[in-house]
Structure formats: C-alpha cells, structure tokens
N, C-alpha and C. Protein backbone atom coordinates (compact mmCIF):
# COMPACT_ATOMS: atom_id res chain seq x y z
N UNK A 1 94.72 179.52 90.39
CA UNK A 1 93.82 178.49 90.94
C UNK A 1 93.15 179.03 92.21
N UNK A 2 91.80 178.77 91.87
CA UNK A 2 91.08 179.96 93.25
C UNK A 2 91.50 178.72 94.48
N UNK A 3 91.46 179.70 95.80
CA UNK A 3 92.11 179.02 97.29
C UNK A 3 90.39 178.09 97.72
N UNK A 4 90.75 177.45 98.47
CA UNK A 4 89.96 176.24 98.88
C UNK A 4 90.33 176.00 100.35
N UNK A 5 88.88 176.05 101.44
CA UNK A 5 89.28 176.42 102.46
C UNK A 5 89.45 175.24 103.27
N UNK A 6 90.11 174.90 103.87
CA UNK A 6 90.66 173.68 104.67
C UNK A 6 89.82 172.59 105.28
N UNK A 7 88.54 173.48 105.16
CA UNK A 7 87.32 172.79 106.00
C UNK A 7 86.71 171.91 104.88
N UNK A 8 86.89 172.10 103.67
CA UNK A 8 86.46 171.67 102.30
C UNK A 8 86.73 170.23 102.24
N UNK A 9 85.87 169.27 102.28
CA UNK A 9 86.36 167.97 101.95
C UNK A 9 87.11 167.62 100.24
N UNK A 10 87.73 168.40 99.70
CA UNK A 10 88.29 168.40 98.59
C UNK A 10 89.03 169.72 97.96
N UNK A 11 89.72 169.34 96.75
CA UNK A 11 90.89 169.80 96.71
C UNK A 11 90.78 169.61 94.67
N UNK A 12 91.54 170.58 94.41
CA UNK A 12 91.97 170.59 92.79
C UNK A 12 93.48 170.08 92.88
N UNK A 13 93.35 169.58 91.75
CA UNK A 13 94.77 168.15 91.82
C UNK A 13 94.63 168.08 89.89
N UNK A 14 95.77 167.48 90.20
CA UNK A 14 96.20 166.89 88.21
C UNK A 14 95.76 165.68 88.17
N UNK A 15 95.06 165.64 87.06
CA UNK A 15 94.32 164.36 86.86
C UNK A 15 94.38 164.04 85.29
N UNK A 16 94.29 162.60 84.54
CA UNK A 16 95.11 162.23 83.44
C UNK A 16 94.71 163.28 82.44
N UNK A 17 93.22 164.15 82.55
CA UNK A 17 92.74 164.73 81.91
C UNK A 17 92.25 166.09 81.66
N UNK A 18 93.55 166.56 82.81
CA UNK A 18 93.76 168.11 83.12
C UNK A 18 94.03 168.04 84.55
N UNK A 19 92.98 169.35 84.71
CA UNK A 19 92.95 169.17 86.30
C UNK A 19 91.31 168.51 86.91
N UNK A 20 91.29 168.25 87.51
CA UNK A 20 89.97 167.68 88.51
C UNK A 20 89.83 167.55 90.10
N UNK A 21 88.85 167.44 90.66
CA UNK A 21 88.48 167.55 91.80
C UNK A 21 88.68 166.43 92.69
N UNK A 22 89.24 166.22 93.84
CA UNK A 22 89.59 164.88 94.49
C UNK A 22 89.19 165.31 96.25
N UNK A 23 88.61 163.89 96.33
CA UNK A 23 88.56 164.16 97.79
C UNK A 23 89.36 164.41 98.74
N UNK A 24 89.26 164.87 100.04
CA UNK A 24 90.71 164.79 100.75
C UNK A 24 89.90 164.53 102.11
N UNK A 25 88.78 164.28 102.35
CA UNK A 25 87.95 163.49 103.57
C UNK A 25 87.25 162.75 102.77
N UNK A 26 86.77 161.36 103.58
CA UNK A 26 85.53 160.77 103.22
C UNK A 26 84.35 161.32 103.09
N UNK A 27 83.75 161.21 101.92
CA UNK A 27 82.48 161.68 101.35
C UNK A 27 81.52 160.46 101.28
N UNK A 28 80.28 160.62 102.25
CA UNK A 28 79.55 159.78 102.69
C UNK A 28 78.14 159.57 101.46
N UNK A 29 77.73 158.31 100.92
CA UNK A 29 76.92 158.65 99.86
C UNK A 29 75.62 159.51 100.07
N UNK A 30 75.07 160.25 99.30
CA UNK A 30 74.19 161.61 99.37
C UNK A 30 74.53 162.64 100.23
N UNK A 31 75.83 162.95 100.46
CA UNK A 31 76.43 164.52 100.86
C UNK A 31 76.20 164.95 99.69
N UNK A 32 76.05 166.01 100.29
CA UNK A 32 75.82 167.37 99.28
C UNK A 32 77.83 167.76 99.21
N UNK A 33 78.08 168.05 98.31
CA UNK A 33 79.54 168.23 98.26
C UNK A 33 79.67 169.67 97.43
N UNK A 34 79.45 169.49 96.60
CA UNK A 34 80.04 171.69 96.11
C UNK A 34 78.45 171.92 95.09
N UNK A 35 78.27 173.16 95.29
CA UNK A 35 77.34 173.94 94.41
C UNK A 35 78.42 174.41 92.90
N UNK A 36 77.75 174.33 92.06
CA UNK A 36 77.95 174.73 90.89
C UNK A 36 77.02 175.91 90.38
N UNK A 37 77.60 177.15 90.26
CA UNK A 37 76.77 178.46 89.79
C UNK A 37 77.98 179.29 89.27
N UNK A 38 77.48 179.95 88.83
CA UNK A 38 77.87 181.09 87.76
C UNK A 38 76.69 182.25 87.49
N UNK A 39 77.06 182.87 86.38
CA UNK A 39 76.01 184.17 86.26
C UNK A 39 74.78 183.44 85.05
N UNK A 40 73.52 183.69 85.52
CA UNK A 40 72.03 182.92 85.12
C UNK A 40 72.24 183.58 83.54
N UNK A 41 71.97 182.94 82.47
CA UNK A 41 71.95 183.61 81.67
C UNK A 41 70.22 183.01 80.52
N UNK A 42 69.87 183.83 80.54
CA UNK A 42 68.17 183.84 79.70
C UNK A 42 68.32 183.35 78.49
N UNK A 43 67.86 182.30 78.10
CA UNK A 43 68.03 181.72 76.78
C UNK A 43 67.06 182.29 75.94
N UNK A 44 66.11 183.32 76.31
CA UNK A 44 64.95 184.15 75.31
C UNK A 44 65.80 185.19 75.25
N UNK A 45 66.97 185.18 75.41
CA UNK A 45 67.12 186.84 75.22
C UNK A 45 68.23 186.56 73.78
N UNK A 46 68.54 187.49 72.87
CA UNK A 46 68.81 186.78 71.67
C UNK A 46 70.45 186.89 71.85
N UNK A 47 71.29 188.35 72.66
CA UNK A 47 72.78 187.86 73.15
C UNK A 47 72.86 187.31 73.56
N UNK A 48 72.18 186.20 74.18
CA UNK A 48 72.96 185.34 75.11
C UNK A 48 73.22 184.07 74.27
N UNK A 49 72.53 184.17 72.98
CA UNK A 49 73.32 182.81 72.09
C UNK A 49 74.31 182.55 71.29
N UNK A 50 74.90 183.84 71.36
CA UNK A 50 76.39 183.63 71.04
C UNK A 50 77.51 182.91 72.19
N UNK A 51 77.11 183.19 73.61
CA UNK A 51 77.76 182.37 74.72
C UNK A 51 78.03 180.93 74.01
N UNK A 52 79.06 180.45 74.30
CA UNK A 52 79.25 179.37 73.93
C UNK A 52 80.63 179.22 75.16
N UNK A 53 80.17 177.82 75.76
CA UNK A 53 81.88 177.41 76.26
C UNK A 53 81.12 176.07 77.28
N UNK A 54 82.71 175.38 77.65
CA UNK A 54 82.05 173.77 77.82
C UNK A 54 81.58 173.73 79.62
N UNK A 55 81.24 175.58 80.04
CA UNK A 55 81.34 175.33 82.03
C UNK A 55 79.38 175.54 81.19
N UNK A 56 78.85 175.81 80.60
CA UNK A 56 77.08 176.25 80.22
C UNK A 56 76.78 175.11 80.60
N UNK A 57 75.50 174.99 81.87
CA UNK A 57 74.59 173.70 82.42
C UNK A 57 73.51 174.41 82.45
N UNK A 58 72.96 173.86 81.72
CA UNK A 58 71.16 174.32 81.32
C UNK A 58 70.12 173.81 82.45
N UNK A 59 69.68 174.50 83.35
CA UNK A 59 68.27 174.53 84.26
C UNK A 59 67.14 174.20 83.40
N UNK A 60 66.68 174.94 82.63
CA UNK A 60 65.54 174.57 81.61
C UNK A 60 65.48 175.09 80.72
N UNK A 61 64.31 175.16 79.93
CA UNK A 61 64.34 175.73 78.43
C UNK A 61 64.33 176.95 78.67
N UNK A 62 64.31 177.74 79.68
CA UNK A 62 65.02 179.15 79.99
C UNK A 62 66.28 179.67 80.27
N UNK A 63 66.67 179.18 81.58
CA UNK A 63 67.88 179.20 82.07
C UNK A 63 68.63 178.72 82.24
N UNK A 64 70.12 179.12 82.06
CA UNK A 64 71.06 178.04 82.12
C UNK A 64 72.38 178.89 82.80
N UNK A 65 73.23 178.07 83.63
CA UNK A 65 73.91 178.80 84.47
C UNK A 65 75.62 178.50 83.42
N UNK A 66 76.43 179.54 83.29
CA UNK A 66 77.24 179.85 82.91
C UNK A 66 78.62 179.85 84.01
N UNK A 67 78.72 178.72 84.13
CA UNK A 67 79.74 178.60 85.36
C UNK A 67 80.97 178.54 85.13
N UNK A 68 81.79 179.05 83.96
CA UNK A 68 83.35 179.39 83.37
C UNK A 68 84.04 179.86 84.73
N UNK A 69 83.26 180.98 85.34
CA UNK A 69 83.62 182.10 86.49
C UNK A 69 85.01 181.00 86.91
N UNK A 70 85.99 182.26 87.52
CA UNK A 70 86.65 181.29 88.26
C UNK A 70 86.54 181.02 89.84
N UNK A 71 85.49 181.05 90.21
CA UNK A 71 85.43 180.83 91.83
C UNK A 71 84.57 179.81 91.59
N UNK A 72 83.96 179.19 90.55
CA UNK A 72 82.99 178.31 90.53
C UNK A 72 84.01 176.59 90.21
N UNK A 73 84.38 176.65 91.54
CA UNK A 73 84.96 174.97 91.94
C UNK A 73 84.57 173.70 90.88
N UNK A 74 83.39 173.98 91.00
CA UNK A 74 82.52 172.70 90.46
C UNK A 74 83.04 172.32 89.23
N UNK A 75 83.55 173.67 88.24
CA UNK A 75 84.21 173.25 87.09
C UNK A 75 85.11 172.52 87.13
N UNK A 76 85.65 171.99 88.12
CA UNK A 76 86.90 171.32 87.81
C UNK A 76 86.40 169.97 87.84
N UNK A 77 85.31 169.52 88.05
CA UNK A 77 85.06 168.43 88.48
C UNK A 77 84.98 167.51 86.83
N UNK A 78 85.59 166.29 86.56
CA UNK A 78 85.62 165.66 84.98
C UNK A 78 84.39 164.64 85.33
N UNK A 79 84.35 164.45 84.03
CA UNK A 79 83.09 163.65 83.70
C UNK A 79 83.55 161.96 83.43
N UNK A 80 82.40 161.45 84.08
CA UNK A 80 82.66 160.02 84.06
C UNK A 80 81.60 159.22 83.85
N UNK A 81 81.51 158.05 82.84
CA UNK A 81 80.40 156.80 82.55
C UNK A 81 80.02 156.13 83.75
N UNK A 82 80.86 156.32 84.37
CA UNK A 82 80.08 155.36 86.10
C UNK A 82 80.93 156.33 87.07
N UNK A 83 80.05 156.93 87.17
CA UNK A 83 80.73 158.23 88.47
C UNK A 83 80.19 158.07 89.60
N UNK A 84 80.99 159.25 90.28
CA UNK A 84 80.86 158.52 92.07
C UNK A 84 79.73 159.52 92.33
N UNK A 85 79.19 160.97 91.82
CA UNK A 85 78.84 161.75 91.84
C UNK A 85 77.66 161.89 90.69
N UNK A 86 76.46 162.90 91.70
CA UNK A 86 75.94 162.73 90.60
C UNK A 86 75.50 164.33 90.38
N UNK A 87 74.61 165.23 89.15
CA UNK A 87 74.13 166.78 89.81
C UNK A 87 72.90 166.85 89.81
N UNK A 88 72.31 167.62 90.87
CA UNK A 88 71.15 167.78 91.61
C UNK A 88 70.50 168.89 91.07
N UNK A 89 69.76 168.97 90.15
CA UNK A 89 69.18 170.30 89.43
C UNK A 89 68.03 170.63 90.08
N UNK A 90 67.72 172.04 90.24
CA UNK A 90 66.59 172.32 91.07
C UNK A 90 66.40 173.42 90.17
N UNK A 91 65.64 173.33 89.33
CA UNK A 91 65.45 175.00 88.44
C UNK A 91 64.30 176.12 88.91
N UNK A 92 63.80 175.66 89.96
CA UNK A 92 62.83 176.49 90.23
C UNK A 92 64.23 177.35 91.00
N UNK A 93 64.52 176.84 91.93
CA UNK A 93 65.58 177.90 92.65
C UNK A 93 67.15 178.52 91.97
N UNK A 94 67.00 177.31 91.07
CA UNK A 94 68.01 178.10 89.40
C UNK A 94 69.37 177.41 90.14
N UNK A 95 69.24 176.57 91.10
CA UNK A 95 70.33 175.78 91.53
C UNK A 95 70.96 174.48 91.47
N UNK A 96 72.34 174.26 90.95
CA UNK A 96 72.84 172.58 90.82
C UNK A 96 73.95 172.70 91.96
N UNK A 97 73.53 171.32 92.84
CA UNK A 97 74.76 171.03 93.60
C UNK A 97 74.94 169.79 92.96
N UNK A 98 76.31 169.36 93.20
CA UNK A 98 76.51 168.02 93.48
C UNK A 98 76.69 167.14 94.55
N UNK A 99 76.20 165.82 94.18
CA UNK A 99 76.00 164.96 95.00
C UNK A 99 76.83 163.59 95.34
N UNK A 100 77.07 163.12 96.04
CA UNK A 100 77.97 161.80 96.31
C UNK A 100 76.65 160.77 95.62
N UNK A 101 77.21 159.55 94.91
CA UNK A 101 76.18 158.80 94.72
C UNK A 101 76.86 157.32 95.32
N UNK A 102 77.89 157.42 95.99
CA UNK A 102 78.57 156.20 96.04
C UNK A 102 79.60 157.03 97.58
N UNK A 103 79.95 156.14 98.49
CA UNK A 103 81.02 156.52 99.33
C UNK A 103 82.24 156.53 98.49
N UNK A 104 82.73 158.08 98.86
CA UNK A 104 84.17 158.33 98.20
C UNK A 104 85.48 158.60 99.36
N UNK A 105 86.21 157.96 98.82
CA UNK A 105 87.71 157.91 100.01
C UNK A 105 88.35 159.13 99.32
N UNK A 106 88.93 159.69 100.52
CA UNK A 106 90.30 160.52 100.25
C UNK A 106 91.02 159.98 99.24
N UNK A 107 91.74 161.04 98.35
CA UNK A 107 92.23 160.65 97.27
C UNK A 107 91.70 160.31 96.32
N UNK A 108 90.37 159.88 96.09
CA UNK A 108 89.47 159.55 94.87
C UNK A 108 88.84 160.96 94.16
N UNK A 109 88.90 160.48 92.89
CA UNK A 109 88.65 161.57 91.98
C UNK A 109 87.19 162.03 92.29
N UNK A 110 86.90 162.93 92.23
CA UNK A 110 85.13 163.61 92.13
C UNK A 110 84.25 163.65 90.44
N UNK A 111 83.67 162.77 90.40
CA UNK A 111 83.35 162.86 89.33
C UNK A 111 81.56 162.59 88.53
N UNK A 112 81.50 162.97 87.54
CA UNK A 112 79.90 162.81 87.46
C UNK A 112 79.70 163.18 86.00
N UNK A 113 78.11 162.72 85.71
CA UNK A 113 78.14 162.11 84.30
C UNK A 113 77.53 163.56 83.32
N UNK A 114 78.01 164.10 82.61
CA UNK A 114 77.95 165.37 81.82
C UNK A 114 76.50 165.39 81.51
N UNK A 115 75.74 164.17 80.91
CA UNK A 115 74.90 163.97 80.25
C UNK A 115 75.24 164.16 78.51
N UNK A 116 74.26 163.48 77.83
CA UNK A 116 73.98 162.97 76.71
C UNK A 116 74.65 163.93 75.98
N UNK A 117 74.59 164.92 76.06
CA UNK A 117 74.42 166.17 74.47
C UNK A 117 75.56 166.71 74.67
N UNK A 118 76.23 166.70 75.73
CA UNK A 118 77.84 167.36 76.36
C UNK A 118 78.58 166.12 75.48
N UNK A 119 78.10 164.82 75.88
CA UNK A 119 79.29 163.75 75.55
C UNK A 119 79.27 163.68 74.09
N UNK A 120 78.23 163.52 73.59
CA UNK A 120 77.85 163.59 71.76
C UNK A 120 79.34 165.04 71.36
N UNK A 121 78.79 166.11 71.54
CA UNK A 121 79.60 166.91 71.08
C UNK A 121 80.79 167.15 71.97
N UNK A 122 81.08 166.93 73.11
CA UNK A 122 82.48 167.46 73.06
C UNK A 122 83.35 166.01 73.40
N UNK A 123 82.93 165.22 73.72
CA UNK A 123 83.88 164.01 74.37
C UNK A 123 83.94 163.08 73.39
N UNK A 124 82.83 162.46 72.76
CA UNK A 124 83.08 161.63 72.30
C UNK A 124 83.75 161.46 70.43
N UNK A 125 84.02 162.99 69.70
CA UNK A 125 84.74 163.01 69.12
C UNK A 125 86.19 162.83 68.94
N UNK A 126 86.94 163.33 70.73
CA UNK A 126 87.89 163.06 70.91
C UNK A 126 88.43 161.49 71.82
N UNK A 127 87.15 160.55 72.12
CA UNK A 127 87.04 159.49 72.97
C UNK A 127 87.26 160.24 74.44
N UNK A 128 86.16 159.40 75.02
CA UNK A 128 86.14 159.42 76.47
C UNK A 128 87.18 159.17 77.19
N UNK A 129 88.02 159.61 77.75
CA UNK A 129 88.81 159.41 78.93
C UNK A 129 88.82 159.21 79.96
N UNK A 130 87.51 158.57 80.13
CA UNK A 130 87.05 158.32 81.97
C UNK A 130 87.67 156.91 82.38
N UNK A 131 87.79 156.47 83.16
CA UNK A 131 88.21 154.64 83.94
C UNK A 131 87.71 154.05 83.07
N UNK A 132 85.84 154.07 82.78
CA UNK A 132 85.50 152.91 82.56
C UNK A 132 85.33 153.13 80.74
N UNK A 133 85.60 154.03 80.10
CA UNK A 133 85.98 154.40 78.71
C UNK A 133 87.42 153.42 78.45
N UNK A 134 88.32 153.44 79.39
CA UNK A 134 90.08 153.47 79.30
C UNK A 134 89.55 151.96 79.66
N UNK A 135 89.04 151.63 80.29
CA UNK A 135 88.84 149.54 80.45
C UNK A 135 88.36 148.98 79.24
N UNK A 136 87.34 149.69 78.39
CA UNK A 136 86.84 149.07 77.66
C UNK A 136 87.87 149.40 76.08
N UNK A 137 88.74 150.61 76.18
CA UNK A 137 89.18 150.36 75.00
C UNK A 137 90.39 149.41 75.45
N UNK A 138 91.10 149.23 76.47
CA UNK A 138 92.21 148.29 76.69
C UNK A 138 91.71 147.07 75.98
N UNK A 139 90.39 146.35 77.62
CA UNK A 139 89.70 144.92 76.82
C UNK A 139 90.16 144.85 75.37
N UNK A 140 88.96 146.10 74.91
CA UNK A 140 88.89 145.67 73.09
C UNK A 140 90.70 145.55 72.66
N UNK A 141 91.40 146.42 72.74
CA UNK A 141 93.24 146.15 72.30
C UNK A 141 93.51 145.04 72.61
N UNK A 142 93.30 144.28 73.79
CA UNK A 142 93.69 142.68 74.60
C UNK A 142 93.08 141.31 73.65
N UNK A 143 91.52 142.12 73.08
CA UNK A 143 91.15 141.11 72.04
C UNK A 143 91.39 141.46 70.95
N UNK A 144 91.96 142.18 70.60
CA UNK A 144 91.91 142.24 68.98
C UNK A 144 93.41 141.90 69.00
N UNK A 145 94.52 141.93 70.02
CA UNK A 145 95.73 141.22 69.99
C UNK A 145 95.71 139.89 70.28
N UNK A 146 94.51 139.40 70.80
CA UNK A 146 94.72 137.96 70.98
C UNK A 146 94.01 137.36 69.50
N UNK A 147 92.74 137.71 69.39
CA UNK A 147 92.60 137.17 67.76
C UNK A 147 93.36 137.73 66.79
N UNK A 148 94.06 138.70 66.37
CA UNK A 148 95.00 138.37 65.60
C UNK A 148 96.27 137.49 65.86
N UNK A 149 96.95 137.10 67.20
CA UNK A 149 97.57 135.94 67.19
C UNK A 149 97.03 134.76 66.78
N UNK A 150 96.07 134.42 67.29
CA UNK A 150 94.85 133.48 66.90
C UNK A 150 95.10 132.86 65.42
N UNK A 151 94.99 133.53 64.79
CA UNK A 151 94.36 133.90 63.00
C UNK A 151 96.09 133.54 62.82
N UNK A 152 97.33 134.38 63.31
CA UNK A 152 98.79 133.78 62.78
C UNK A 152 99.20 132.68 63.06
N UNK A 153 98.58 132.01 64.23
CA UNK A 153 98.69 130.52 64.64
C UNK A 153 97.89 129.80 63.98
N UNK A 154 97.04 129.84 63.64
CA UNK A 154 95.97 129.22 62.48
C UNK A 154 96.67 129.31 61.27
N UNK A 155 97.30 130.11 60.75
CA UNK A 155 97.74 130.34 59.09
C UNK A 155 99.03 129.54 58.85
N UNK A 156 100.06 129.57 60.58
CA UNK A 156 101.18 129.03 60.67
C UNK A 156 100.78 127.39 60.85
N UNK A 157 99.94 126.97 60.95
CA UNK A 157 99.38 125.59 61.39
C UNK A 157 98.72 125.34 60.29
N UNK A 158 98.07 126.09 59.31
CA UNK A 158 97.99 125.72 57.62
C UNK A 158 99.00 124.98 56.93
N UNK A 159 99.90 126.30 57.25
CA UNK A 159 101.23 126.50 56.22
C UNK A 159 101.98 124.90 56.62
N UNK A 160 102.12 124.49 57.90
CA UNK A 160 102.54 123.66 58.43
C UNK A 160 101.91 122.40 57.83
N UNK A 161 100.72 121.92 57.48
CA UNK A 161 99.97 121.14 57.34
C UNK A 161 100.33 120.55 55.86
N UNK A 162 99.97 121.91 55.27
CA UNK A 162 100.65 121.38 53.59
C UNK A 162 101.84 121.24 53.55
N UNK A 163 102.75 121.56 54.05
CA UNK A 163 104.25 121.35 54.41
C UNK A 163 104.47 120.10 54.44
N UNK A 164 103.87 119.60 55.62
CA UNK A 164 103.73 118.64 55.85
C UNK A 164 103.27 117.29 54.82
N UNK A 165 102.43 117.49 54.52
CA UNK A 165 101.48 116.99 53.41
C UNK A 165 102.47 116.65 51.70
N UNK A 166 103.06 117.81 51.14
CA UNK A 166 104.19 117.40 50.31
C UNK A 166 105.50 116.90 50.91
N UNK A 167 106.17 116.86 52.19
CA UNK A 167 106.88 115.94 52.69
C UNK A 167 106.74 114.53 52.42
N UNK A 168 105.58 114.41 53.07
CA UNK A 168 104.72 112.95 52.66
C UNK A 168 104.67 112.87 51.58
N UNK A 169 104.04 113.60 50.34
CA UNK A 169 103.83 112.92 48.85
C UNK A 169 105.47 112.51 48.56
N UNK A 170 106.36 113.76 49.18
CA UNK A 170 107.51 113.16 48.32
C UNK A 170 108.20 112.01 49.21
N UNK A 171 108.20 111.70 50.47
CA UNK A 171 109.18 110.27 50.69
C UNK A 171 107.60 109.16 49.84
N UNK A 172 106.74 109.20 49.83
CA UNK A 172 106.01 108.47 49.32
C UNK A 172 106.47 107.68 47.64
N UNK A 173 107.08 108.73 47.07
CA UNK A 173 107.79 109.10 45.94
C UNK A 173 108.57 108.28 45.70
N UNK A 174 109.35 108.70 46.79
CA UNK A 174 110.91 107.86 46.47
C UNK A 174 110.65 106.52 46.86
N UNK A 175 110.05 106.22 48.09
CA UNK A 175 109.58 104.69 48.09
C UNK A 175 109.11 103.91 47.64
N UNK A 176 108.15 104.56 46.28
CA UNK A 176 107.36 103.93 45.27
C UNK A 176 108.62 103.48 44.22
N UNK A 177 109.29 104.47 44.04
CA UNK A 177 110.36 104.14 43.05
C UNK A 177 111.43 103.03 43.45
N UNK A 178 111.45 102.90 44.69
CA UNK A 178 112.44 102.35 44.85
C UNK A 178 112.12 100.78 45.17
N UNK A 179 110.82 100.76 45.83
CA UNK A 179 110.52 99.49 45.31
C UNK A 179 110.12 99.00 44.09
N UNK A 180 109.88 99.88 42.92
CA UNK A 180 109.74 99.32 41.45
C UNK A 180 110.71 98.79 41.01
N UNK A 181 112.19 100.01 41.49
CA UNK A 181 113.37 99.42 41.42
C UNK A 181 113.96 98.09 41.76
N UNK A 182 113.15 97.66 42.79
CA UNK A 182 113.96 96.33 43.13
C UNK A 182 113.20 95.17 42.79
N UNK A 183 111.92 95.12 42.27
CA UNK A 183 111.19 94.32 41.98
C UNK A 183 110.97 94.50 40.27
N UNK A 184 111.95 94.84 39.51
CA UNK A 184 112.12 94.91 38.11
C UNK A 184 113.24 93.58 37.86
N UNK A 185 112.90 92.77 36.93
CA UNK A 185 113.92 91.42 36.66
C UNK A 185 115.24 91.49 35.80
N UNK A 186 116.26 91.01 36.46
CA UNK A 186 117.28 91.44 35.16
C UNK A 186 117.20 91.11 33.89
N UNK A 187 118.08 91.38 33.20
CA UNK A 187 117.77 91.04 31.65
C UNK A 187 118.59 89.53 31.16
N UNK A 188 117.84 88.90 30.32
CA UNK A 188 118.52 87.47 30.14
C UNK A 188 119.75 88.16 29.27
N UNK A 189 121.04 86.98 29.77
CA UNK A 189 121.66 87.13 28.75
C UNK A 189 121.51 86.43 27.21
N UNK A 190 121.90 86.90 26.11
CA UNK A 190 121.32 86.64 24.50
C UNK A 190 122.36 85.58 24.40
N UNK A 191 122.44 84.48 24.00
CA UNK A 191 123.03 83.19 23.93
C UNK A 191 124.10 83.77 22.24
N UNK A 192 125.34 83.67 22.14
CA UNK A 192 125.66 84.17 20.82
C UNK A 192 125.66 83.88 19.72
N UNK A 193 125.60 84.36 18.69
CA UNK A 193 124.92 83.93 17.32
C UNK A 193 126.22 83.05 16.64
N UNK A 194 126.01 82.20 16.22
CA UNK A 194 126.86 81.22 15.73
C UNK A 194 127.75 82.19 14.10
N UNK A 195 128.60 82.09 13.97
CA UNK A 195 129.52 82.50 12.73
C UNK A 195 129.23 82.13 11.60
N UNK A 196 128.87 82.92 10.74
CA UNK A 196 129.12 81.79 9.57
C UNK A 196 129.90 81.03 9.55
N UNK A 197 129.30 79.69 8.89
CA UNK A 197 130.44 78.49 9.15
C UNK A 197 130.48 77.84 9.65
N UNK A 198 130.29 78.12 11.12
CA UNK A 198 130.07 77.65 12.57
C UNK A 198 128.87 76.88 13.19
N UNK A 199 129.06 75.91 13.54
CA UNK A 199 127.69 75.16 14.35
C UNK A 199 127.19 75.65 15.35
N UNK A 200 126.14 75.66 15.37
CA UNK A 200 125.32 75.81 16.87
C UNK A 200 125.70 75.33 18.12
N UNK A 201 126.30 74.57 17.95
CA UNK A 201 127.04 73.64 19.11
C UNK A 201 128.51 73.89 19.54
N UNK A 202 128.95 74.74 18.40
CA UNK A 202 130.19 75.17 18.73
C UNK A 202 129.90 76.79 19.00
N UNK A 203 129.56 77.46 18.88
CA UNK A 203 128.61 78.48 19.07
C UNK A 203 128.18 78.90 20.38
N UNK A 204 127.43 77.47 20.88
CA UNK A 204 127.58 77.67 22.40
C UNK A 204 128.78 77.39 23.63
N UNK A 205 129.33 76.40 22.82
CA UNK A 205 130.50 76.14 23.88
C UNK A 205 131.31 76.77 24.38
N UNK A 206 131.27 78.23 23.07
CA UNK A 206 132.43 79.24 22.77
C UNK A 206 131.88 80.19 24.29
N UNK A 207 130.40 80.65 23.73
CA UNK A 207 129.78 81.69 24.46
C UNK A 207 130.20 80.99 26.20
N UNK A 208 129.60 79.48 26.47
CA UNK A 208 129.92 79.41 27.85
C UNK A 208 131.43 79.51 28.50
N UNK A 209 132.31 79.17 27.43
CA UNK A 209 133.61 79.66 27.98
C UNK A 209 133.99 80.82 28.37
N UNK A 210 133.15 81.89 27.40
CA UNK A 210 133.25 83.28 27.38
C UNK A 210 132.66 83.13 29.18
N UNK A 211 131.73 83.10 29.37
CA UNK A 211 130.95 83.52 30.60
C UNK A 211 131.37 82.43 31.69
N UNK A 212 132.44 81.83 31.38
CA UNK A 212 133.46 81.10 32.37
C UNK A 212 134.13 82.09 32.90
C-alpha cells in the first residue's frame, strides 16, 4: 500500500467494498482533493487496445489515462450514486482531479460517480454496492416482506371467513332440525279392533282398561 503523507487530508482504509479512500480532515466543498494520473495512453495507436483494466478514465476520443500504477491514490477511491465527490476532467492539459462536491467530515468515505459505461459494465452486473444502492435494495426487501405478510393475512382472513361461514350453515342445521323436531305431533293412539264375536262396546272398554 503506497505511504501517504501526513499532510494529506486522507487516508486508504477497508471499506464494505474493498479498500477506499476516507477523509481524515475536513474537506471543504470544491477542494481540490487528489489528482488521478497514470501513463497517457493514445487510443489511435492500435496496441493500446488490448489495455483493458477497471483504473482506464478516458480524457477524449484520444486519450485516456491508465491509472492501475500504484502511486496513483485516486484508485482507491469507490464509486457512488450520490457521492460526496465529484472528477474534474480537463483534457486539453490531459488532467483529472477530484473534487469535494459536498462538505466531507473525517472519517467519511471519498467517493464519486464512475459514470454511465463503467456502471453498465462492471457494477451493475454484480449490483451496486454504494449507500444509496444498499437503501434502496433494503426498502424494496422491507416491502416485498410486508406485502407478502399482507397477502398471508388476507388468505388467513379468507380461510377464516368460510370457516366461519360453514360453522354457521351447520348450527343453522341443527336448529332447523330441531325445531321440526319439536313441532312434529304425536301419533294418535289406534282404538282396538273388536274380536270376533265381540262388540264394539266391549272392545272399547277392554282397550281403556288396557290404557288404565
């Protein structure tokens, strides 16, 4: 890790997403804070398009500075959707510094926005890892756990409903029956049939003794 001289308002530190750049004085908004350079490399020239690696920041449709080097600080600096930092391209002089775009406290990360064609291909295949990347996928996890509770309290409050609902048909059931039951008349008794032989009159006298 190249040395960093004391006078430096910042410092290389571990950060969730390797290493990155952090303040260690207050950085006032539009300080100029670290230059970013490396060796210029000619985009007309036809070796230089095999170069490939993620420190290449393009000046213009000519030049683009190749800042892998390891004395070039600036690399450490991570990329962020709302950064505190922003970079200052000057291609006539073939130079990027960076810039404060926001007051930064000691201890705050240094950070700034890659641009478009960096994040397409290298970040956003693997998702962004910046603050405001990590808020918005939480949010979205916070809602998609609250509407799916949502949706099981709804299904459990269905389930409940018809539950409910054949409870009711069936005491309905039994109450129907049971008042049919009690509002059905008994049966007469059949007066008994006289004997051959026997009078009608003796016939009955017999039967009411019986039911004496």
């Amino acid at each position: 890790m190249p040395a960093i001289p004391a006078s430096k308002p910042y410092r290389i530190g571990r950060s969730k997403t390797g290493l990155g750049l952090f303040a260690t004085k207050p950085i006032k908004k539009g300080a100029k804070i670290i230059r970013y350079f490396g060796p210029l490399l000619d985009c007309n020239k036809k070796k230089q398009d095999a170069i490939e690696n993620k420190y290449l920041f393009q000046l213009n449709k000519r030049w683009t500075i190749d800042g892998s080097v390891r004395k070039n600080i600036a690399r450490y600096i991570n990329h962020a959707c709302k950064p505190n930092a922003e970079s200052d391209v000057n291609p006539r002089k073939k130079k990027i510094v960076i810039r404060a775009i926001k007051n930064i406290e000691p201890g705050e990360e240094i950070n700034y926005d890659y641009g478009t064609d960096y994040f397409k291909e290298y970040l956003k295949p693997i998702g962004c890892k910046c603050d405001a990347c990590e808020k918005k996928r939480t949010k979205k996890a916070a809602e998609a756990r609250a509407e799916k509770k949502a949706e099981k309290l709804k299904q459990q409050a269905k389930e409940q409903k018809k539950a409910d609902k054949l409870k009711a048909r069936a005491a309905n059931g039994k109450a129907s029956k049971a008042k049919s039951a009690k509002a059905k008349p008994a049966k007469a008794k059949t007066a008994a049939k006289p004997a051959k032989g026997q009078s009608k009159a003796k016939a009955a006298s017999k039967a009411k003794r019986a039911d004496g």
